[in-house]
PDB file of N, CA and C in Angstrom:
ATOM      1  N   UNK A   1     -18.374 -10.583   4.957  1.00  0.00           N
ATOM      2  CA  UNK A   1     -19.364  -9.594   4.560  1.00  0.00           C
ATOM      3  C   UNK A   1     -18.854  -8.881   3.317  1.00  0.00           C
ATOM      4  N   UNK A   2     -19.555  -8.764   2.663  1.00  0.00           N
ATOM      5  CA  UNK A   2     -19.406  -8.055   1.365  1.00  0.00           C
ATOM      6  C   UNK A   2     -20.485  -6.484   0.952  1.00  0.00           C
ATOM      7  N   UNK A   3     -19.670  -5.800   0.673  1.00  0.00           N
ATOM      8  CA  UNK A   3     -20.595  -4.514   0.126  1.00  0.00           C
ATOM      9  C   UNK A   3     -20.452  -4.017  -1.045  1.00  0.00           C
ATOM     10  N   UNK A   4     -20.885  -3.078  -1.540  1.00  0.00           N
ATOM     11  CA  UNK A   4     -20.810  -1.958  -2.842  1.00  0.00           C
ATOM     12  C   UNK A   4     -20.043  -0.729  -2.478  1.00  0.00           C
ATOM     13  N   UNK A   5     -19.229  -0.909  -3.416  1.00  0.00           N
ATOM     14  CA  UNK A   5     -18.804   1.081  -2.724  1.00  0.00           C
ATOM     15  C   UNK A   5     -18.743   1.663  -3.876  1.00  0.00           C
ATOM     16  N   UNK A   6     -18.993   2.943  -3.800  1.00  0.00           N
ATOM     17  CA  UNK A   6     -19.199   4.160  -4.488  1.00  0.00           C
ATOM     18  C   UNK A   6     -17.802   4.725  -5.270  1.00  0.00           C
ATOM     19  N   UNK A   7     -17.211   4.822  -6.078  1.00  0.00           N
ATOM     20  CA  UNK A   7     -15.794   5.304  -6.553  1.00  0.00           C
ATOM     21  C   UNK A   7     -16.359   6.905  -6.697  1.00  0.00           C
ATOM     22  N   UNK A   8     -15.988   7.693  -5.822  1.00  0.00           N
ATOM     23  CA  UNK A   8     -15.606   9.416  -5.724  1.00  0.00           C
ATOM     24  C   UNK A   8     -14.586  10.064  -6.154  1.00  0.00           C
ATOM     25  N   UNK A   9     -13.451   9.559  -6.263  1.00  0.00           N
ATOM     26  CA  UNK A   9     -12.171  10.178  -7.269  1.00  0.00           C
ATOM     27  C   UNK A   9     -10.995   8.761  -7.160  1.00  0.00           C
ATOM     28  N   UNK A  10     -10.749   9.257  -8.702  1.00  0.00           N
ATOM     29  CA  UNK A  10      -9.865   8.573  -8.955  1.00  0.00           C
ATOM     30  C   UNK A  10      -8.891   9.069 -10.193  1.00  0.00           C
ATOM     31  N   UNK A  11      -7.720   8.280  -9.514  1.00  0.00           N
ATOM     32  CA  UNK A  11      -6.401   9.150 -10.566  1.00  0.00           C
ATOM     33  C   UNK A  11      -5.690   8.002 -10.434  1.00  0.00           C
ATOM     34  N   UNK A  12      -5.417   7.512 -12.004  1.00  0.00           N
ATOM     35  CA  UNK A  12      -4.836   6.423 -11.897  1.00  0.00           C
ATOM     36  C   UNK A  12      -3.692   6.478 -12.032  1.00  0.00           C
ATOM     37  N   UNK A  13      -2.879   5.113 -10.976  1.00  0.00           N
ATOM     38  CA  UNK A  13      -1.521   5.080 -10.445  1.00  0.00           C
ATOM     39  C   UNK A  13      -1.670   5.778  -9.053  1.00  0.00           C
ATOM     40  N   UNK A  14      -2.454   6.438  -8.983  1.00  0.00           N
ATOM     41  CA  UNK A  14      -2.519   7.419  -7.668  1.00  0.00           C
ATOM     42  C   UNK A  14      -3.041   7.226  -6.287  1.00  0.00           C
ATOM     43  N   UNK A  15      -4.106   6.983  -6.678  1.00  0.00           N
ATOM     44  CA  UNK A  15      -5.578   7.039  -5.591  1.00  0.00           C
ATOM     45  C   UNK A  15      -6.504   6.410  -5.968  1.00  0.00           C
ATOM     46  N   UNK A  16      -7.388   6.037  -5.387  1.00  0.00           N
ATOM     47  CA  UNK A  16      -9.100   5.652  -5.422  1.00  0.00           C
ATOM     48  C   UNK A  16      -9.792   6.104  -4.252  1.00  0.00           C
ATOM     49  N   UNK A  17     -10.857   7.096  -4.266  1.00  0.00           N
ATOM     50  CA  UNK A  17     -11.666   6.890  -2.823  1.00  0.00           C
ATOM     51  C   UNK A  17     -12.947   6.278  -3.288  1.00  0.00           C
ATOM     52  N   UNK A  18     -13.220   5.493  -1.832  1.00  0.00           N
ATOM     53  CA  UNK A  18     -15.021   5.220  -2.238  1.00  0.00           C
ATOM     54  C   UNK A  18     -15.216   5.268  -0.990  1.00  0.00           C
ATOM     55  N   UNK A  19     -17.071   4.928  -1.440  1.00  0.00           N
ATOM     56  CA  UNK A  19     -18.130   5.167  -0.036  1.00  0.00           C
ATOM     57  C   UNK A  19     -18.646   4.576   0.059  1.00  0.00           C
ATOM     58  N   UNK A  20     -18.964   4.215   1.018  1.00  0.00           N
ATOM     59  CA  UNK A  20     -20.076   3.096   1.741  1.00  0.00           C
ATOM     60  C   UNK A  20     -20.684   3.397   2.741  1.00  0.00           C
ATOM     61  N   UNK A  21     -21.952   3.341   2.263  1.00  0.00           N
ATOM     62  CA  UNK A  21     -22.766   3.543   3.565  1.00  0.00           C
ATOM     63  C   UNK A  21     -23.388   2.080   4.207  1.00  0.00           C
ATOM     64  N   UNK A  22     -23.227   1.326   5.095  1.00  0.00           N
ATOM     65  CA  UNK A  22     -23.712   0.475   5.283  1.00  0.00           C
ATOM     66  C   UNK A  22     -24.174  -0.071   7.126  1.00  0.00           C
ATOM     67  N   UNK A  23     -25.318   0.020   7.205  1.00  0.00           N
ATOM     68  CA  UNK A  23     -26.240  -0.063   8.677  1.00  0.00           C
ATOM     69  C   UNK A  23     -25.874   1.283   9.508  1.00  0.00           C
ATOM     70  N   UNK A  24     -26.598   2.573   8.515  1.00  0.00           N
ATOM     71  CA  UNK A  24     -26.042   3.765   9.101  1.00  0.00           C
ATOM     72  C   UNK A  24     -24.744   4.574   9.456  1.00  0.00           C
ATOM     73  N   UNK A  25     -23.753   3.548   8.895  1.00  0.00           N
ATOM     74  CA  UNK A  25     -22.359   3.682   8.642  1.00  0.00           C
ATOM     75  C   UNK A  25     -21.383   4.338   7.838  1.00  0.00           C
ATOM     76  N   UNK A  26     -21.149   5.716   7.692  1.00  0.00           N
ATOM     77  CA  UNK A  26     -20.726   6.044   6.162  1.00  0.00           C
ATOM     78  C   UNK A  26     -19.121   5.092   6.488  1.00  0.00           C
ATOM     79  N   UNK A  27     -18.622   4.503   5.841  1.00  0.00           N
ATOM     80  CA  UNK A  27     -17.171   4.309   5.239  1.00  0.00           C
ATOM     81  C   UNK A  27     -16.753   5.186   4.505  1.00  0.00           C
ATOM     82  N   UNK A  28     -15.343   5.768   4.797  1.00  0.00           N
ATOM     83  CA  UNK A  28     -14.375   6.240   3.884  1.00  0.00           C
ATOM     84  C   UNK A  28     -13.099   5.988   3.535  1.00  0.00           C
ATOM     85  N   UNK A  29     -12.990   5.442   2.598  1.00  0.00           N
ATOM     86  CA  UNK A  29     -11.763   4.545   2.533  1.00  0.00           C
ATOM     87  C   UNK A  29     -11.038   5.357   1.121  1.00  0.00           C
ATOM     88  N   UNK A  30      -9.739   5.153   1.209  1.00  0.00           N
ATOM     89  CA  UNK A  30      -8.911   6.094   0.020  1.00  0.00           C
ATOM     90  C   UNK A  30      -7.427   4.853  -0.256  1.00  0.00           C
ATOM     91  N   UNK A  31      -7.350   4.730  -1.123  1.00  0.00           N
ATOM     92  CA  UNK A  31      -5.860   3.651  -1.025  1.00  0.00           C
ATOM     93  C   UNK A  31      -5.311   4.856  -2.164  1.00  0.00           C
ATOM     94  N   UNK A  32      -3.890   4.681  -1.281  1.00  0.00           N
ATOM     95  CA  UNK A  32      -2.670   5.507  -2.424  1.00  0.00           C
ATOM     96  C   UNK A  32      -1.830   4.461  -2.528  1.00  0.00           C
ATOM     97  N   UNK A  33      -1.392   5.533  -3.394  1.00  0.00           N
ATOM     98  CA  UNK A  33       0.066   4.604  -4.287  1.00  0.00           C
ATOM     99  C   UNK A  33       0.883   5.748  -4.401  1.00  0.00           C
ATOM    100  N   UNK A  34       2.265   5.135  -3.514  1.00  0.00           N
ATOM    101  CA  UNK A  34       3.635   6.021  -3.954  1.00  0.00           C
ATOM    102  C   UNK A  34       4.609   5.864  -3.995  1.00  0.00           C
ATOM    103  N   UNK A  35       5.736   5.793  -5.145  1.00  0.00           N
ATOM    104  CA  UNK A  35       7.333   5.430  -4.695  1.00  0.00           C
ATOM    105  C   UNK A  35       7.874   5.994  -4.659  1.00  0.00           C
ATOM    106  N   UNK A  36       8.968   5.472  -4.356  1.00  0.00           N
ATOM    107  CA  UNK A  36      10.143   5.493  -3.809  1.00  0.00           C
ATOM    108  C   UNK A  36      11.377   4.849  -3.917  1.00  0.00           C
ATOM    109  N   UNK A  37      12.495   5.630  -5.170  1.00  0.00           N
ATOM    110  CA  UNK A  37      13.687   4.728  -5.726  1.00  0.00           C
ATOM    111  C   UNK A  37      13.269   3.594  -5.889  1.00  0.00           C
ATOM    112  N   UNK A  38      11.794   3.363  -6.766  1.00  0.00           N
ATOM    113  CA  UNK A  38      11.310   1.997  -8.111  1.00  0.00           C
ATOM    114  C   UNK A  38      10.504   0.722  -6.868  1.00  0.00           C
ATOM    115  N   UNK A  39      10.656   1.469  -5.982  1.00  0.00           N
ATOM    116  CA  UNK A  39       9.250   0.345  -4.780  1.00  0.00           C
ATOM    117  C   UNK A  39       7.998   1.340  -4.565  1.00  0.00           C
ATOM    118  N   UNK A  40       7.535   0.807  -4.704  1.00  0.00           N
ATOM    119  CA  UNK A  40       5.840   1.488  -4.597  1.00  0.00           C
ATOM    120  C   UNK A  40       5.159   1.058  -3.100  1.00  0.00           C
ATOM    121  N   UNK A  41       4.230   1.842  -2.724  1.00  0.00           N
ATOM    122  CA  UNK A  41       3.477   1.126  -1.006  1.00  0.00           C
ATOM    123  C   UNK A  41       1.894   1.637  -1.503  1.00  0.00           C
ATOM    124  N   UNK A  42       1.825   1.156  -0.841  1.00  0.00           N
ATOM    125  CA  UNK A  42       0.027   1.068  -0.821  1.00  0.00           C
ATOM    126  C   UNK A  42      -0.542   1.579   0.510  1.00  0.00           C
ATOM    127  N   UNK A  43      -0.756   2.209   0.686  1.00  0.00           N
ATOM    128  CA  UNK A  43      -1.536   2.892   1.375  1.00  0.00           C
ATOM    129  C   UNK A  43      -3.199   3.072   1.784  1.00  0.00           C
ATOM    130  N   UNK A  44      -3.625   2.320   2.713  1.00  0.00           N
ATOM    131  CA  UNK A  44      -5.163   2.359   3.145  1.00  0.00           C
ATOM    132  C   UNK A  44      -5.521   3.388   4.408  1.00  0.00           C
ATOM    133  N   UNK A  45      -6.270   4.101   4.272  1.00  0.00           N
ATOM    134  CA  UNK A  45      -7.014   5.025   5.129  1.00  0.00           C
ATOM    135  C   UNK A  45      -8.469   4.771   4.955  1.00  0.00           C
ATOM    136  N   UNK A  46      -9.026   4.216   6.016  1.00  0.00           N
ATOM    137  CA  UNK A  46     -10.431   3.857   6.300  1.00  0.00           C
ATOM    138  C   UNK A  46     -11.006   5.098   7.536  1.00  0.00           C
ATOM    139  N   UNK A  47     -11.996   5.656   7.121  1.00  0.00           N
ATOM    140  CA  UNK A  47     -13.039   6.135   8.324  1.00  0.00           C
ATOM    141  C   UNK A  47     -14.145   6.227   8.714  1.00  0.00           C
ATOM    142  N   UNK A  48     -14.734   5.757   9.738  1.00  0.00           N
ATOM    143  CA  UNK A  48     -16.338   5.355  10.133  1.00  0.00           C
ATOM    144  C   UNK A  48     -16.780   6.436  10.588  1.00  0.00           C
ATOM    145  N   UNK A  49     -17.994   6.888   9.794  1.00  0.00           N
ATOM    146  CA  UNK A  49     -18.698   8.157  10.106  1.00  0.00           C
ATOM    147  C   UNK A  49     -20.161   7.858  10.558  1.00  0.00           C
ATOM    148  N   UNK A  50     -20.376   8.055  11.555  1.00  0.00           N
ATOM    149  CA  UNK A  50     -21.814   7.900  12.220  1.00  0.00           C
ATOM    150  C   UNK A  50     -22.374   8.904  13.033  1.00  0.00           C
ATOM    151  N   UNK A  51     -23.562   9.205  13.244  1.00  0.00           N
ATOM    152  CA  UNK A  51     -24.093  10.417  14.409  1.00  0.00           C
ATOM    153  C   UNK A  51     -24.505   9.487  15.931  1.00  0.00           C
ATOM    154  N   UNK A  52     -24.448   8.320  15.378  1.00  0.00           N
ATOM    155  CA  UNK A  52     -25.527   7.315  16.770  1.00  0.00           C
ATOM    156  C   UNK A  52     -24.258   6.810  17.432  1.00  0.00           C
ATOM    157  N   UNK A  53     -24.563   7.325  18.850  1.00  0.00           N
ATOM    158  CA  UNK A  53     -23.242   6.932  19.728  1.00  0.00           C
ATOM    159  C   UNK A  53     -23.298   5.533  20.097  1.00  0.00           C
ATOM    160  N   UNK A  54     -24.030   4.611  19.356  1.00  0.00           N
ATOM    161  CA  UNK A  54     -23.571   3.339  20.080  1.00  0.00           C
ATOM    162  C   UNK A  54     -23.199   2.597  18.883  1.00  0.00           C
ATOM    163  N   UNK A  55     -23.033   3.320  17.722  1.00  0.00           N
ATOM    164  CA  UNK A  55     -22.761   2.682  16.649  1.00  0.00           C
ATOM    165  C   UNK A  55     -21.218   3.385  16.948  1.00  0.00           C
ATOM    166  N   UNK A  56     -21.112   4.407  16.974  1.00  0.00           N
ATOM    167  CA  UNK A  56     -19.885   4.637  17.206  1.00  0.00           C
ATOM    168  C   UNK A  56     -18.824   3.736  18.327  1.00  0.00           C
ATOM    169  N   UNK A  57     -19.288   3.330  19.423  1.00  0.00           N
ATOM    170  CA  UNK A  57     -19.242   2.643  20.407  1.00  0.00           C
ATOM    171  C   UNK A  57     -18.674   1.185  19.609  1.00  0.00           C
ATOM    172  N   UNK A  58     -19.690   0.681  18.945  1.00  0.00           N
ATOM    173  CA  UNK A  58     -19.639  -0.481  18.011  1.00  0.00           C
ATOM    174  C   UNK A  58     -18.116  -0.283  16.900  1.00  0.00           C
ATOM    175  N   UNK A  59     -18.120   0.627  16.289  1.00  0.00           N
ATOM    176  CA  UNK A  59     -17.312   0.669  15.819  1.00  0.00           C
ATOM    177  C   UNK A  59     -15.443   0.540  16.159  1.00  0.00           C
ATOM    178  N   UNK A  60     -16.067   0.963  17.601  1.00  0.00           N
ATOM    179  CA  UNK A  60     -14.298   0.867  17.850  1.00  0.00           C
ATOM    180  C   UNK A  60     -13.894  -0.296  18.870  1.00  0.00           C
ATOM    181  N   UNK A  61     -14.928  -1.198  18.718  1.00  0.00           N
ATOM    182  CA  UNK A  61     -15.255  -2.557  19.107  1.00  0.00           C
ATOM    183  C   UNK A  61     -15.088  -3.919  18.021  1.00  0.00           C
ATOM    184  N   UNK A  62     -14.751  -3.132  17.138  1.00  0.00           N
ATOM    185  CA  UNK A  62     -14.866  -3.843  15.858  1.00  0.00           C
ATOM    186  C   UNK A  62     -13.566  -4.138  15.283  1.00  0.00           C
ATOM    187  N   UNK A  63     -13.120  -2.361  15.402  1.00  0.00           N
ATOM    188  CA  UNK A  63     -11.499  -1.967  15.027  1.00  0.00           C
ATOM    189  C   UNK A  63     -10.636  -3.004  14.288  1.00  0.00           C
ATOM    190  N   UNK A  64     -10.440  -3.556  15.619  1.00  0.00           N
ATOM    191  CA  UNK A  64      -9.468  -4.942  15.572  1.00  0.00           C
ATOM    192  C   UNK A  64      -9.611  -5.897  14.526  1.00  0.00           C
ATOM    193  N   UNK A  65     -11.083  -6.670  14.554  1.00  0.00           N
ATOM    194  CA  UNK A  65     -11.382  -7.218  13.427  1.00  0.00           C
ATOM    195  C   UNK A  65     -11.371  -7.234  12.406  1.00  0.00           C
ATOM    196  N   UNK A  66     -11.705  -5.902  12.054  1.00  0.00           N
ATOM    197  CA  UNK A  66     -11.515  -5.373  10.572  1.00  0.00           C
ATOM    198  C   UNK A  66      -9.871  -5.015  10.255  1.00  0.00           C
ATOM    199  N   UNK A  67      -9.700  -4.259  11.134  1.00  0.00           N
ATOM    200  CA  UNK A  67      -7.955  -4.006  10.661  1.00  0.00           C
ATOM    201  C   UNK A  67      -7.492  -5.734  10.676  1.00  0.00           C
ATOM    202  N   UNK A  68      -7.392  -6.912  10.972  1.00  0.00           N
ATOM    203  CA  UNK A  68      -6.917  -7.929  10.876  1.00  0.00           C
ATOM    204  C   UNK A  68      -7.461  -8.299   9.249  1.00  0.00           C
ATOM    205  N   UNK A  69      -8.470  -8.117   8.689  1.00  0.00           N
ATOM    206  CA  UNK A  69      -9.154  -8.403   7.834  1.00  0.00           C
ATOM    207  C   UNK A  69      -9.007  -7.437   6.470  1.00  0.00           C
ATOM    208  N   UNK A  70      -8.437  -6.276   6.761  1.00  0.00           N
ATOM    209  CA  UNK A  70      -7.769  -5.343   5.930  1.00  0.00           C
ATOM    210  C   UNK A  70      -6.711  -5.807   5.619  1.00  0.00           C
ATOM    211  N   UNK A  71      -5.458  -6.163   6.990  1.00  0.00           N
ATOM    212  CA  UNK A  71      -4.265  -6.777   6.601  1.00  0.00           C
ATOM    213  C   UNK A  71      -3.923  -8.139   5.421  1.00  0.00           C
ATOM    214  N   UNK A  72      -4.926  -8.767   5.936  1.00  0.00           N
ATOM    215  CA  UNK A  72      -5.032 -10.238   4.983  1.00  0.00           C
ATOM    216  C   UNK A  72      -5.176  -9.368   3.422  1.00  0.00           C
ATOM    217  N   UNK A  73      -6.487  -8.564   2.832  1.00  0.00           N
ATOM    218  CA  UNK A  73      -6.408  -7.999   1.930  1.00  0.00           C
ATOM    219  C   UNK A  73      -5.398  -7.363   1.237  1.00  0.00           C
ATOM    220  N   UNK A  74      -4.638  -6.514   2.064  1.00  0.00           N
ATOM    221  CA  UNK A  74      -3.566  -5.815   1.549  1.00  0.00           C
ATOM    222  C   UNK A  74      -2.326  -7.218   1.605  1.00  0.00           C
ATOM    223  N   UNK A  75      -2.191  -8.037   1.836  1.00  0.00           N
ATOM    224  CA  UNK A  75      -1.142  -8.941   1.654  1.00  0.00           C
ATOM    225  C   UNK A  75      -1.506  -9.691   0.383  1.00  0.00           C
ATOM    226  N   UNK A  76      -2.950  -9.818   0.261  1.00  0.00           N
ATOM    227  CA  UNK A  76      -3.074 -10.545  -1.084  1.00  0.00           C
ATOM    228  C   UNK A  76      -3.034  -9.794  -2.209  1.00  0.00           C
ATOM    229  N   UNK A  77      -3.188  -8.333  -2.182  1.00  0.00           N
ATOM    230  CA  UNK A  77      -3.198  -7.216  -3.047  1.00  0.00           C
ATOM    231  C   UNK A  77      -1.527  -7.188  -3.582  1.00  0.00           C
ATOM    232  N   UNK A  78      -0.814  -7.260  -2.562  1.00  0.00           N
ATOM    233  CA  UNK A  78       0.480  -7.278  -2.123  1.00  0.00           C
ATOM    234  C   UNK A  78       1.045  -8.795  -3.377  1.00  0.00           C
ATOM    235  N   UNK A  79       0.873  -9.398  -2.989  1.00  0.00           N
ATOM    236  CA  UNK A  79       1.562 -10.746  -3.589  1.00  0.00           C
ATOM    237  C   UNK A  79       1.125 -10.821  -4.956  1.00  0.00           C
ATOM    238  N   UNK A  80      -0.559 -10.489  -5.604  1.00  0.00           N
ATOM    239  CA  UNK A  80      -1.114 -10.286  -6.811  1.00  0.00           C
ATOM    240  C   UNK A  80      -0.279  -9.451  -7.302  1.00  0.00           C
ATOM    241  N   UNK A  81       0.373  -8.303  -7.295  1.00  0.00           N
ATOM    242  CA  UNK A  81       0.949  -7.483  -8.231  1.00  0.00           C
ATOM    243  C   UNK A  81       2.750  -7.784  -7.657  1.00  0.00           C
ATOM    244  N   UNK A  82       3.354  -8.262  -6.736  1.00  0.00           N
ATOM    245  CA  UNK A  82       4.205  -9.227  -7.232  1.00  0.00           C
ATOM    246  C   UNK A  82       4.540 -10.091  -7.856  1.00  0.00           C
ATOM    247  N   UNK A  83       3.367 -10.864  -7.843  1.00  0.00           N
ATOM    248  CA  UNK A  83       3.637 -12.224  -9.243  1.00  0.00           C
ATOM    249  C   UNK A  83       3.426 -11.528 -10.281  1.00  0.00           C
ATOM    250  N   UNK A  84       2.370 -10.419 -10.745  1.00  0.00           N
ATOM    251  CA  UNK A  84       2.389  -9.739 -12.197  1.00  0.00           C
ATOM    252  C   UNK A  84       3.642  -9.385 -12.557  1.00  0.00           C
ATOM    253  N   UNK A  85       4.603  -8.387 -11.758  1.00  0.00           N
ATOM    254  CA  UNK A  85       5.668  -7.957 -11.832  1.00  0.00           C
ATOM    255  C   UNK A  85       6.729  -8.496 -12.445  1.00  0.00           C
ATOM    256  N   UNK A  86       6.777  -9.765 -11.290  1.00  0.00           N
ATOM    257  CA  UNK A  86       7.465 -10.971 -11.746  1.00  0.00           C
ATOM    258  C   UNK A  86       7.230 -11.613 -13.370  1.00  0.00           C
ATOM    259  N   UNK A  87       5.933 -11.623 -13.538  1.00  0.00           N
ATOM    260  CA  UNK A  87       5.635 -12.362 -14.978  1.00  0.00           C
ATOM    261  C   UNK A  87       6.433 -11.067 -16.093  1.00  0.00           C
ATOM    262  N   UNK A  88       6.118 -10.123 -15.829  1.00  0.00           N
ATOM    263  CA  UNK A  88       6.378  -8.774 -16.449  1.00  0.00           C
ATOM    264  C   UNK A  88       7.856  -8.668 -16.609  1.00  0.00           C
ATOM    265  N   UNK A  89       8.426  -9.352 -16.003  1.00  0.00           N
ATOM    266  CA  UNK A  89      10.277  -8.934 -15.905  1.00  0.00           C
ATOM    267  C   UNK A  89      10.620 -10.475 -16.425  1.00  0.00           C
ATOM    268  N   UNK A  90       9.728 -11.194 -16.540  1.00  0.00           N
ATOM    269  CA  UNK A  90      10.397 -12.467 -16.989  1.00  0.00           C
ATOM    270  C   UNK A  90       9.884 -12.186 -18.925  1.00  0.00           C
ATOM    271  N   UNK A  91       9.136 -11.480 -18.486  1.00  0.00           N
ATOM    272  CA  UNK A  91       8.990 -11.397 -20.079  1.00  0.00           C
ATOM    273  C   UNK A  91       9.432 -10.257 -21.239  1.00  0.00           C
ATOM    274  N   UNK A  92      10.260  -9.574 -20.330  1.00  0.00           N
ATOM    275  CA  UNK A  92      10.541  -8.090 -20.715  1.00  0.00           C
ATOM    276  C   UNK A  92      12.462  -9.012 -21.040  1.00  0.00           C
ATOM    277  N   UNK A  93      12.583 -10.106 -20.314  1.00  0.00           N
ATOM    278  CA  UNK A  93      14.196 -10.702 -20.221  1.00  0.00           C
ATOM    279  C   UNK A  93      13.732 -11.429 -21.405  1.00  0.00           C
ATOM    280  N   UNK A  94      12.526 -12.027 -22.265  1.00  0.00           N
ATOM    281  CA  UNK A  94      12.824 -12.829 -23.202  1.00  0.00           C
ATOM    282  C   UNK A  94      13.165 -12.245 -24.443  1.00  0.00           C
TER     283      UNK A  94
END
């Protein structure tokens, strides 16, 4: 599944939040960035905002799925700016 999200603040190197509203669903999702002695982490905070208790119900029925499906993301996010890094230090040595 694929959506649109909304960019609400952003500070780059820092943060991004966005929004999504999708099948009565607000999403709130925020990724940071912070290091620590020259390693950086990434940081995801997702939250499902709804008034309808069976969407809420739904939602934490879902949990699992999506956090498995976040993880895959953040590992490929993960390895993309390792190989940059990598290209970046091989070319900073020539």
């Amino acid at each position: 599944m694929s959506f649109d999200q909304e960019v609400t603040e952003y500070v780059a190197g820092r943060h991004i939040r966005m929004l999504n509203l999708t099948h009565g669903v607000l999403w709130d999702s925020t990724f940071s960035i912070t290091e620590n002695d020259g390693a950086s982490s990434l940081t995801l905070s997702m939250r499902s905002v709804t008034r309808n208790p069976l969407k809420r119900v739904m939602m934490r029925l879902i949990a699992p799925m999506v956090q498995r499906a976040l993880d895959k993301d953040v590992e490929a996010t993960k390895a993309y700016a390792e190989k940059a890094a990598d290209r970046e230090g091989d070319s900073d040595a020539s």
